[in-house]
Protein backbone atom coordinates (compact mmCIF):
# COMPACT_ATOMS: atom_id res chain seq x y z
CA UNK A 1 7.42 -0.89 -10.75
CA UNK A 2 3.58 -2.26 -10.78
CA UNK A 3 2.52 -4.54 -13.55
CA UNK A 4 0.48 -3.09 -16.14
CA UNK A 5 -0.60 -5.60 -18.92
CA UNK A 6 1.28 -4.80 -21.96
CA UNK A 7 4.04 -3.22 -20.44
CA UNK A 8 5.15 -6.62 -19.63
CA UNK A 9 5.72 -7.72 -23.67
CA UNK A 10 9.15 -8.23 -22.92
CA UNK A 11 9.18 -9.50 -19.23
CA UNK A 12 12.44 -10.92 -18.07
CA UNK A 13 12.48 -13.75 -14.83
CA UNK A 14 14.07 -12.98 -10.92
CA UNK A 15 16.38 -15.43 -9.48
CA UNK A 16 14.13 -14.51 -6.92
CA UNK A 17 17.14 -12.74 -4.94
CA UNK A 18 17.96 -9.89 -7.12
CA UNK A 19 20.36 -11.97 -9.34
CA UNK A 20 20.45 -12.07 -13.32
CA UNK A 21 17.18 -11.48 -15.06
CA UNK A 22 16.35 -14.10 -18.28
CA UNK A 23 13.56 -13.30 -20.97
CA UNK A 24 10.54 -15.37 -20.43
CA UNK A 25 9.03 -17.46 -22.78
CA UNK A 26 5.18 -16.65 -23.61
CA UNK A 27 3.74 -19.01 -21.41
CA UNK A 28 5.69 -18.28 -18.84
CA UNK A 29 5.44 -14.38 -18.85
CA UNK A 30 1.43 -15.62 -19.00
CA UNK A 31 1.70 -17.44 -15.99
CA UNK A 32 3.69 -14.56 -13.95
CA UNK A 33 0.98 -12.16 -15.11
CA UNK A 34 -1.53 -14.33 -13.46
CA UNK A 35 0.60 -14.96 -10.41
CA UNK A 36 0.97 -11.07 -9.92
CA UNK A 37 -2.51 -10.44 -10.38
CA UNK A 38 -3.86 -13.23 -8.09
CA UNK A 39 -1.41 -12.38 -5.46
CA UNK A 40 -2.44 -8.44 -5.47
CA UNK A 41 -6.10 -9.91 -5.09
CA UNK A 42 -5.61 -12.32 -2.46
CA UNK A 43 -3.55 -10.57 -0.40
CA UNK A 44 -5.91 -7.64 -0.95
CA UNK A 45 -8.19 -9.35 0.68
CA UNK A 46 -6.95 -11.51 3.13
CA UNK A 47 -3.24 -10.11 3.92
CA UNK A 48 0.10 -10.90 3.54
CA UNK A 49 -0.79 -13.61 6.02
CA UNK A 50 -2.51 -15.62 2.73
CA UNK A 51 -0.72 -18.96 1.93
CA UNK A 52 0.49 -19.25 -1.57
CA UNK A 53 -1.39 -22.09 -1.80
CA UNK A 54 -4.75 -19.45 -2.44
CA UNK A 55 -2.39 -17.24 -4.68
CA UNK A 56 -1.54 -20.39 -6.89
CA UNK A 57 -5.72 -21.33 -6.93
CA UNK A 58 -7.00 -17.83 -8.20
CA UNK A 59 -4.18 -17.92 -10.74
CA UNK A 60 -5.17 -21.15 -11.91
CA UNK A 61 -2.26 -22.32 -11.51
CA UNK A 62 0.03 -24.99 -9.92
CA UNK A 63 1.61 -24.39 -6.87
CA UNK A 64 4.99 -25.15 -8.11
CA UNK A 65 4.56 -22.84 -10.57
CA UNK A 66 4.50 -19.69 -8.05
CA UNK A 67 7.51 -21.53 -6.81
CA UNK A 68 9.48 -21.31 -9.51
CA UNK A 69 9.17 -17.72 -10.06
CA UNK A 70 9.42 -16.95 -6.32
CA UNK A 71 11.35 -19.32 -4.40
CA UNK A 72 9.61 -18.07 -0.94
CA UNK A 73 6.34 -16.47 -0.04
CA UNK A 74 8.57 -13.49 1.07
CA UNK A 75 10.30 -12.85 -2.11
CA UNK A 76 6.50 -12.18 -3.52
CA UNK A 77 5.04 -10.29 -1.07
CA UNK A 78 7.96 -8.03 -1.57
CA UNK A 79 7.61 -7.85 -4.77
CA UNK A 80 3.30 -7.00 -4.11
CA UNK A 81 4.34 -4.48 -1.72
CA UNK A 82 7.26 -2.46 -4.08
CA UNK A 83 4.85 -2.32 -6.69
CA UNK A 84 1.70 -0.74 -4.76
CA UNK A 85 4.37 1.65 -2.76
CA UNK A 86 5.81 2.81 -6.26
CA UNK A 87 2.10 3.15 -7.23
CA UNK A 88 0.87 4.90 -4.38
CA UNK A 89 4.38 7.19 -4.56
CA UNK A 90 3.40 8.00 -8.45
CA UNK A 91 -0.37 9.29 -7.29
CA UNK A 92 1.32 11.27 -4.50
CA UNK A 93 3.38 13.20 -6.84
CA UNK A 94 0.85 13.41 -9.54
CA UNK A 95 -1.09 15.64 -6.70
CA UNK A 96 1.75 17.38 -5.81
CA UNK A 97 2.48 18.30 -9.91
CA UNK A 98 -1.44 19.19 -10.66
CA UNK A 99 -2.93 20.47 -7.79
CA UNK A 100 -2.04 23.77 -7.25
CA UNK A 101 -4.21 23.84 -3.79
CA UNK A 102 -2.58 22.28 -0.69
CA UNK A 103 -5.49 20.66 0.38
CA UNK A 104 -6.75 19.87 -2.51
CA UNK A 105 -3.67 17.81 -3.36
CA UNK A 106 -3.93 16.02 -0.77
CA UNK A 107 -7.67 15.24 -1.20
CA UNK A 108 -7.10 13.96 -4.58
CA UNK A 109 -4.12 11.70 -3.31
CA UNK A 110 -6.16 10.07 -0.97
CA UNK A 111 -8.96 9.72 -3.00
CA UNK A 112 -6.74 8.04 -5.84
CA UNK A 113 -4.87 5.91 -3.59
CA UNK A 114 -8.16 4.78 -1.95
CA UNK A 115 -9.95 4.20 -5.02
CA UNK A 116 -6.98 1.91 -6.34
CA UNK A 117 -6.79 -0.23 -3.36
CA UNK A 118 -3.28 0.13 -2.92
CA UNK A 119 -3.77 0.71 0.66
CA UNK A 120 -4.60 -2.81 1.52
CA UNK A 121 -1.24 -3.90 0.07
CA UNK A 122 0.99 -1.53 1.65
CA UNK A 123 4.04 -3.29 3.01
CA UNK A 124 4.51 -3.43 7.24
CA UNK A 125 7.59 -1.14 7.51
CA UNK A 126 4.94 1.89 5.89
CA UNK A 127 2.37 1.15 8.34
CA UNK A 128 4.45 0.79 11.36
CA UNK A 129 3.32 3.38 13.74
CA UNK A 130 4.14 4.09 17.18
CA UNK A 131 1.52 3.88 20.61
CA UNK A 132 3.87 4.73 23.13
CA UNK A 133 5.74 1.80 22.79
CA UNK A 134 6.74 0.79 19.37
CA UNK A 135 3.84 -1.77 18.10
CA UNK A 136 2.78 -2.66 14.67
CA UNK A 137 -0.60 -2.40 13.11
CA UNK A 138 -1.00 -5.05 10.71
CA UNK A 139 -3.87 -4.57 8.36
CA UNK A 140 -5.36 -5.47 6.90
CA UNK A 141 -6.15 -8.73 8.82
CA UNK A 142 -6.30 -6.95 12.72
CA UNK A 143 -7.45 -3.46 11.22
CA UNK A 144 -10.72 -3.48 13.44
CA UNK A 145 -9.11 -4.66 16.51
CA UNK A 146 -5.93 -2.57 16.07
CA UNK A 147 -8.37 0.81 15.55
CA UNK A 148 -10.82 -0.25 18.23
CA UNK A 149 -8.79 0.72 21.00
CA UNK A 150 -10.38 3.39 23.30
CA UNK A 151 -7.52 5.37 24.03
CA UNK A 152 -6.47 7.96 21.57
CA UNK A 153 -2.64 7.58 21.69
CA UNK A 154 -0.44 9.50 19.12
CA UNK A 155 0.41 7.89 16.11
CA UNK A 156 4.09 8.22 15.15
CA UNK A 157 6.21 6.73 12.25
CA UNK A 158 9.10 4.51 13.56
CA UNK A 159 12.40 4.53 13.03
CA UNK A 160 13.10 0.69 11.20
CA UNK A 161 15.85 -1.42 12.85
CA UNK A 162 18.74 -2.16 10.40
CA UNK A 163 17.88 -3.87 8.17
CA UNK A 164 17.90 -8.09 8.02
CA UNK A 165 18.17 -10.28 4.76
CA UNK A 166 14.55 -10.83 5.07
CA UNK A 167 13.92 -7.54 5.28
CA UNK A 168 16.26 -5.43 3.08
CA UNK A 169 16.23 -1.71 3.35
CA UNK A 170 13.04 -0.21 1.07
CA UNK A 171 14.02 2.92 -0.88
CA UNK A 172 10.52 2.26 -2.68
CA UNK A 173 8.79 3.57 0.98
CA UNK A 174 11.44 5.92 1.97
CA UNK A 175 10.70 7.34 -1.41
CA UNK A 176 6.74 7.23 -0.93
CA UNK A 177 7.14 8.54 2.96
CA UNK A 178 8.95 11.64 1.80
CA UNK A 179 6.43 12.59 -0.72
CA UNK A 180 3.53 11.95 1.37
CA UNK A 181 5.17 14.19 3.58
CA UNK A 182 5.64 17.05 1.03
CA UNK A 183 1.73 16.89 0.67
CA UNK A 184 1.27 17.10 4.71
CA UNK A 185 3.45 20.08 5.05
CA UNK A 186 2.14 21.77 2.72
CA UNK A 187 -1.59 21.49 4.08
CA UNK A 188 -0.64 22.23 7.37
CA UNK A 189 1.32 25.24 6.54
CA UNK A 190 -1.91 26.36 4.49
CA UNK A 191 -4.09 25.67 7.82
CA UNK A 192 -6.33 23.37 5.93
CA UNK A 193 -4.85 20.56 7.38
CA UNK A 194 -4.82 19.92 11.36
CA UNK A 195 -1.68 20.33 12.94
CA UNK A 196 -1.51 17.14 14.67
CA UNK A 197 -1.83 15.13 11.66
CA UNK A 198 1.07 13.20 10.67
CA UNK A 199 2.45 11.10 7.60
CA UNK A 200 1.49 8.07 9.42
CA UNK A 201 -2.23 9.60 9.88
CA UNK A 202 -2.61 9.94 6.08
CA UNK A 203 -1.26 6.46 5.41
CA UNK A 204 -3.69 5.01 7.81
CA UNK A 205 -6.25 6.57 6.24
CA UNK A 206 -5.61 5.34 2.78
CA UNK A 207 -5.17 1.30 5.05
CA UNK A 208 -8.73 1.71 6.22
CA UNK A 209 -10.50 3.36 3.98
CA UNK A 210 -9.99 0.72 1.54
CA UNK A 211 -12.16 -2.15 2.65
CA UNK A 212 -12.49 -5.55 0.69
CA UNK A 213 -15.91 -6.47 0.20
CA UNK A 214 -17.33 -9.13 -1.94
CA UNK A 215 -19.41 -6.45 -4.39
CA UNK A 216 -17.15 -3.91 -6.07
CA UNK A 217 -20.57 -1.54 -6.27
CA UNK A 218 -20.45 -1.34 -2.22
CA UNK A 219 -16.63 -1.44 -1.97
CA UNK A 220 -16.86 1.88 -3.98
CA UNK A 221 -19.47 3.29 -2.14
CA UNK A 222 -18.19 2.09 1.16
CA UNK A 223 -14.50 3.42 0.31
CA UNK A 224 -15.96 6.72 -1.00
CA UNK A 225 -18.45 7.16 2.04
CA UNK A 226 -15.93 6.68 5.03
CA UNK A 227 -13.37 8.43 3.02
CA UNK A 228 -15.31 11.84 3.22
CA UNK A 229 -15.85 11.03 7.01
CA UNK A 230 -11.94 10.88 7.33
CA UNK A 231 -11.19 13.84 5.33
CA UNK A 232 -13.31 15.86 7.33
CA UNK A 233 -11.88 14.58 10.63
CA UNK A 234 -8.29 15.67 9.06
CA UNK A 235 -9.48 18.90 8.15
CA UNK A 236 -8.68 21.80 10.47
CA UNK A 237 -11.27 24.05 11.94
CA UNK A 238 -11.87 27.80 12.83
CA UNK A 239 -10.49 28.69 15.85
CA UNK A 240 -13.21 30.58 17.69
């Protein structure tokens, strides 16, 4: 479902709530191109928490023109976050359909997904985990407070309350959760991948190890540097 330049030549308009689709005109299918892309960047780097008011400035852009194509900041983050969970669920089953070694499948999955940033644009029902009681870690805007916490609880995936019109059901991340899973189980029934590790470990991982920095040179080598730190720490050693 992510937007990929001229895949778009024959973009069609939302209602904004799922409704009939109309064929844009090429000024407009311009100006949702930048909208997508400034909205990916901005909330990249400052969370969903960004006003559209900063999405509508790095598109260049009025504000009433992200309006028109998305009648709420919700209907666009949604939109943001089905497109980098269908991403990151396409790079988990590339792994799984190339690499014939468990743990190197799941090496290359993280890598990918880190190296596209995807993991900063997860949406909140993926990186709900639980610390004995059920709390959410937003990230990325309370990722070093939310990691900084000296106990060392166990990290759980929660079940999601039924769903509310603001926050429909997402096939797109019960989709990505079960393939990400595929990848675990198959590590840890290899050994190569600690047994305590969970689907909600390896999504963390690809949440933090994506920071946004103002140089793309050190994002890259940041990203690449912490993310051999955290591979190692998921790795399971010899007993002995």
């Amino acid at each position: 479902m992510h937007l990929q330049g001229s895949s778009w030549s024959a973009a069609v308009a939302s209602d904004g709530n799922g409704g009939r689709n109309t064929p844009l005109r090429v000024d407009a299918q311009r100006n949702l191109e930048h909208v997508l892309r400034a909205a990916r960047e901005v909330f990249g780097e400052l969370g969903y928490g960004a006003p559209m008011e900063d999405v509508a400035r790095r598109a260049r852009v009025g504000v009433g023109t992200v309006y028109r194509r998305f009648p709420s900041k919700d209907v666009l983050v949604r939109r943001i976050a089905e497109e980098e969970t269908a991403r990151l669920t396409d790079q988990a089953r590339a792994a799984l359909g190339q690499e014939n070694e468990p743990w190197s499948a799941l090496a290359r999955f993280l890598r990918t997904s880190v190296a596209s940033g995807a993991g900063r644009l997860l949406p909140p029902q993926v990186l709900r985990v639980g610390v004995d009681v059920e709390t959410e870690i937003r990230l990325p805007q309370q990722r070093p407070a939310a990691l900084a916490a000296p106990a060392q609880p166990e990290l759980r995936l929660v079940e999601r309350p039924t769903a509310t019109e603001n926050e429909p059901d997402d096939a797109g991340a019960a989709a990505l959760l079960e393939v990400v899973g595929q990848l675990v189980e198959r590590a840890r029934a290899a050994g190569e991948l600690r047994p305590d590790v969970t689907v909600a470990d390896v999504l963390l991982v690809i949440a933090t190890a994506a920071p946004s920095l103002p140089d793309a040179a050190q994002q890259a080598a940041a990203s690449s540097r912490l993310l051999d730190i955290l591979l190692d720490g998921l790795r399971s050693r010899p007993v002995g």
